[in-house]
Protein backbone atom coordinates (compact mmCIF):
# COMPACT_ATOMS: atom_id res chain seq x y z
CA UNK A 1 10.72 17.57 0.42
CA UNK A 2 14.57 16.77 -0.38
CA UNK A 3 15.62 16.77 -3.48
CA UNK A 4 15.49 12.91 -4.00
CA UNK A 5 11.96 12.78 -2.68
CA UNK A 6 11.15 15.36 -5.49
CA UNK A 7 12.73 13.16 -8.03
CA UNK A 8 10.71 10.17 -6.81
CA UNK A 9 7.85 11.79 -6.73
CA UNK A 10 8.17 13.39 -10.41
CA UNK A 11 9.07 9.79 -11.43
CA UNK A 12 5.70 7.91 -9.55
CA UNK A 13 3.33 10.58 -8.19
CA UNK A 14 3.44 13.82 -10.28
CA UNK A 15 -0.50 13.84 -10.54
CA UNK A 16 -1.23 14.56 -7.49
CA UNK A 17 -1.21 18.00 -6.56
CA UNK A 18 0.78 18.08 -3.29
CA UNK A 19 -0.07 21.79 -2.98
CA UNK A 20 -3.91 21.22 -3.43
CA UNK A 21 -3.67 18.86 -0.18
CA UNK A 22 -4.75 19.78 2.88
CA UNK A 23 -2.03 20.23 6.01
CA UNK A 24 -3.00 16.74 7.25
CA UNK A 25 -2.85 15.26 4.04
CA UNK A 26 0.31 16.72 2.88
CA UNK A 27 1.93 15.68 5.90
CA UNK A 28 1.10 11.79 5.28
CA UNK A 29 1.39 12.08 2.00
CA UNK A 30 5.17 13.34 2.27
CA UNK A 31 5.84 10.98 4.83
CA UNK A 32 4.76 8.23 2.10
CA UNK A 33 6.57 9.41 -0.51
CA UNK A 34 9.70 9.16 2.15
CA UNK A 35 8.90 5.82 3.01
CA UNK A 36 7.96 4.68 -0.69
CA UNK A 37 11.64 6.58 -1.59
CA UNK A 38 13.59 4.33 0.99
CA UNK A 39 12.01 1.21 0.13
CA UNK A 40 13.30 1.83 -3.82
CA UNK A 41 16.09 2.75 -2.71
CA UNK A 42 16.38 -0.91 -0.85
CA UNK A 43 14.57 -2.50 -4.00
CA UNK A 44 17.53 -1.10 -6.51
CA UNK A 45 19.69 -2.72 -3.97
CA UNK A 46 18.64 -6.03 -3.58
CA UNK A 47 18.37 -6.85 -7.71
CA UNK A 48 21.61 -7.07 -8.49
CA UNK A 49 22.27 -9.00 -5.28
CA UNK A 50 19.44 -11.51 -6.11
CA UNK A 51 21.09 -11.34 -10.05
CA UNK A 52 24.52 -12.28 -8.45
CA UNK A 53 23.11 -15.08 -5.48
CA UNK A 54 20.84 -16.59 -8.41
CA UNK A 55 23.28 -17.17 -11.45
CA UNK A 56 26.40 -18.01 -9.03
CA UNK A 57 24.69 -20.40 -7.00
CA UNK A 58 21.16 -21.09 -7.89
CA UNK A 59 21.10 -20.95 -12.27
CA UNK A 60 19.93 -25.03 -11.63
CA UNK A 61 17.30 -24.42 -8.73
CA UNK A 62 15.80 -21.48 -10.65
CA UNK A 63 11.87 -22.81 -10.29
CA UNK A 64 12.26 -23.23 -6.75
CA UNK A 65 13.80 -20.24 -6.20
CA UNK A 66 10.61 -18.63 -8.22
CA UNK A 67 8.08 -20.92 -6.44
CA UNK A 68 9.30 -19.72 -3.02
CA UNK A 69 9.43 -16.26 -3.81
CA UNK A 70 6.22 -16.26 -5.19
CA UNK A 71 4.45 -17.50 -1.75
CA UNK A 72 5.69 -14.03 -0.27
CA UNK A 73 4.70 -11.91 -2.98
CA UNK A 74 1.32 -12.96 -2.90
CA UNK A 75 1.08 -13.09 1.22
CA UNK A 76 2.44 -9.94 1.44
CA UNK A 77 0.70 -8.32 -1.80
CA UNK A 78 -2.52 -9.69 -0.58
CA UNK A 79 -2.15 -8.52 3.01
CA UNK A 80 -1.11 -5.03 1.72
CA UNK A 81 -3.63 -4.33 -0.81
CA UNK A 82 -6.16 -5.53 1.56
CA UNK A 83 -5.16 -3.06 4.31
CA UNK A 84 -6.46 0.18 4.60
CA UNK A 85 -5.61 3.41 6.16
CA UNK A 86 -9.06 4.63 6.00
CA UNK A 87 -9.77 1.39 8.79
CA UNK A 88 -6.94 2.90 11.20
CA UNK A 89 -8.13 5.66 13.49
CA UNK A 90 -6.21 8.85 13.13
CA UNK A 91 -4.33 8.39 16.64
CA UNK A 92 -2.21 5.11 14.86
CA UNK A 93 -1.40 7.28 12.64
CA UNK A 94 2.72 6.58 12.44
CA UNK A 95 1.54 2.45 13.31
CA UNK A 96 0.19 2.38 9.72
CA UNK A 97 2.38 4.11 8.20
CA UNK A 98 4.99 1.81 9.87
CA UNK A 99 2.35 -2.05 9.40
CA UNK A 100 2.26 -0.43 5.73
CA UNK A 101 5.71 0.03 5.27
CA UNK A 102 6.68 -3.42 6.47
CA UNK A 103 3.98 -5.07 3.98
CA UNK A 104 4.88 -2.93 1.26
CA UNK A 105 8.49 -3.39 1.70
CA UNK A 106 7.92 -7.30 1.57
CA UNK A 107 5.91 -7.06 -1.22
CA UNK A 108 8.21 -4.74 -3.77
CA UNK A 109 11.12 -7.05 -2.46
CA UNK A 110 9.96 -10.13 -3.27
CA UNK A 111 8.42 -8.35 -6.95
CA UNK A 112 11.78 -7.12 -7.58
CA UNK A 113 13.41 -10.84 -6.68
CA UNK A 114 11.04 -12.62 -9.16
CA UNK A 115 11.09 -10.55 -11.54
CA UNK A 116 14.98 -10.47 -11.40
CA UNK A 117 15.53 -14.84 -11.41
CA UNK A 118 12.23 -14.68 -14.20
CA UNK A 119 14.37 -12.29 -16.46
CA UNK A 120 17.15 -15.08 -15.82
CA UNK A 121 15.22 -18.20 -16.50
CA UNK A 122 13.50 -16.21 -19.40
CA UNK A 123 15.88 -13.83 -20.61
CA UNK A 124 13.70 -12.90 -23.89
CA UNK A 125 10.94 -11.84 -21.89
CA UNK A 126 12.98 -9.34 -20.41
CA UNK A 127 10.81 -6.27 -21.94
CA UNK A 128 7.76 -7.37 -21.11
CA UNK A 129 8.76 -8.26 -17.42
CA UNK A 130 10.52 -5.18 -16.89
CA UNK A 131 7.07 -3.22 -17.99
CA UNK A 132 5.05 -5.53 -16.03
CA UNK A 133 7.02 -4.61 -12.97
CA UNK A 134 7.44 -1.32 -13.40
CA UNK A 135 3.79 -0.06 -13.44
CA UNK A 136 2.64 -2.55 -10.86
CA UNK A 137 4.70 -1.20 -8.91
CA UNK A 138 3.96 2.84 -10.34
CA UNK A 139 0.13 1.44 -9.52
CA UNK A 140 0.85 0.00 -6.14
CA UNK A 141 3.19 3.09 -4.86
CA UNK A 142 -0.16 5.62 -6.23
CA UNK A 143 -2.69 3.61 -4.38
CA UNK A 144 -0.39 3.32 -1.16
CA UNK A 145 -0.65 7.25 -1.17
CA UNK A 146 -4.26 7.84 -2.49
CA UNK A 147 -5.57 5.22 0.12
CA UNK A 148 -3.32 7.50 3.11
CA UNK A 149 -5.50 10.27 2.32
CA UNK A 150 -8.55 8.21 3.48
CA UNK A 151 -6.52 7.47 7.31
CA UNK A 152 -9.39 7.64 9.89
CA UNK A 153 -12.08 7.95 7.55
CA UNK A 154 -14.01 4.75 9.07
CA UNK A 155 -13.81 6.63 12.39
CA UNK A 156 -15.21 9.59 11.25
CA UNK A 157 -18.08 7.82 9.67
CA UNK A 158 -18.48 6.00 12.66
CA UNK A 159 -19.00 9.03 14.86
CA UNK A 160 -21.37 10.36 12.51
CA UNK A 161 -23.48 7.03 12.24
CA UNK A 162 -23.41 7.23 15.94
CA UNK A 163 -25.01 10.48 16.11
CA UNK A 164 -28.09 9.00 13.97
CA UNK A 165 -28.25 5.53 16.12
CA UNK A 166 -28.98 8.18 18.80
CA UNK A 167 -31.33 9.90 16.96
CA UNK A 168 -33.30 6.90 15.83
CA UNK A 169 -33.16 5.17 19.28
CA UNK A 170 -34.62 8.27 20.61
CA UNK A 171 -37.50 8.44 18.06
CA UNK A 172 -38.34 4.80 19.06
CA UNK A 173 -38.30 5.29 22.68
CA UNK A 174 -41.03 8.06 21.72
CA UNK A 175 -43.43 5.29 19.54
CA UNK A 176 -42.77 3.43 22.23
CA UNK A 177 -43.97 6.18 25.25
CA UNK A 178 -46.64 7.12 23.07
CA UNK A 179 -48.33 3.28 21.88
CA UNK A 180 -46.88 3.91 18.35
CA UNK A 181 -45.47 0.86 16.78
CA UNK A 182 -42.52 -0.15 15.13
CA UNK A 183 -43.80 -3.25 13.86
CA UNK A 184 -44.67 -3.50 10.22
């Protein structure tokens, strides 16, 4: 890891271990932590922008500019948190890291944007905003890497509840060849 990624992860993920993982897992789980670095990187960018856009040209519209970002927080919150690397076989491996990415990235943006023109509309609340955005996103950024550790997990249990569907549909052909029944 570079030093920034180090810093990051001291910052969000210093729980975890990264020495404790397994090859796989520290593989995706520094390729996370580069993607989750980038994407703050972007964030810390685009808050002063939206601070500058909002009170230059949009101090009157502030609701609407709240009300619209709020639709793509909670698409692209909602789609995010609902994904799952643990659906994705282990062949799409650089797909999800790229779908989750994209979500993620449209998610923290549009966090960072509200909680920019809310701190403008309600300047007081400041404090409280600022926490509440910080560890969502702390909590979001932990589960994005906890939840890579999991990638291809449904196919493996697949495979292995394969392996007793043939079992079992054996065991019934034998009832079957020998009069038992399976009815109750």
């Amino acid at each position: 890891m570079n030093f920034f990624c180090k810093i990051y992860y001291n910052l969000f993920l210093n729980k975890i271990d990264i020495n404790k993982l397994k090859k796989e897992q520290k593989e995706i789980t520094i390729i996370n932590i580069k993607k989750h670095l980038n994407i703050f990187i972007l964030m810390s960018l685009i808050m002063p922008y939206c601070y500058f856009v909002i009170t230059n040209y949009y101090i009157d519209k502030i609701d609407i500019v709240i009300s619209s970002l709020l639709g793509v927080l909670l698409i692209s919150g909602t789609a995010w948190f609902t994904m799952t690397f643990g659906a994705i076989p282990i062949s799409f491996c650089d797909f999800a890291v790229q779908i989750t990415a994209h979500l993620f990235a449209s998610f923290a943006f549009s966090m960072a944007a509200v909680f920019v023109a809310a701190s403008i509309a309600v300047p007081f609340l400041s404090p409280i905003l600022f926490l509440c955005f910080f560890t969502l996103y702390s909590a979001s950024v932990k589960y994005d890497i906890v939840d890579a550790l999991k990638l291809g997990i449904d196919e493996a249990i697949y495979k292995q509840a394969k392996v007793g569907r043939i079992y079992f549909v054996g065991e019934l052909k034998k009832k079957k060849n020998t009069g038992g029944t399976c009815d109750k």
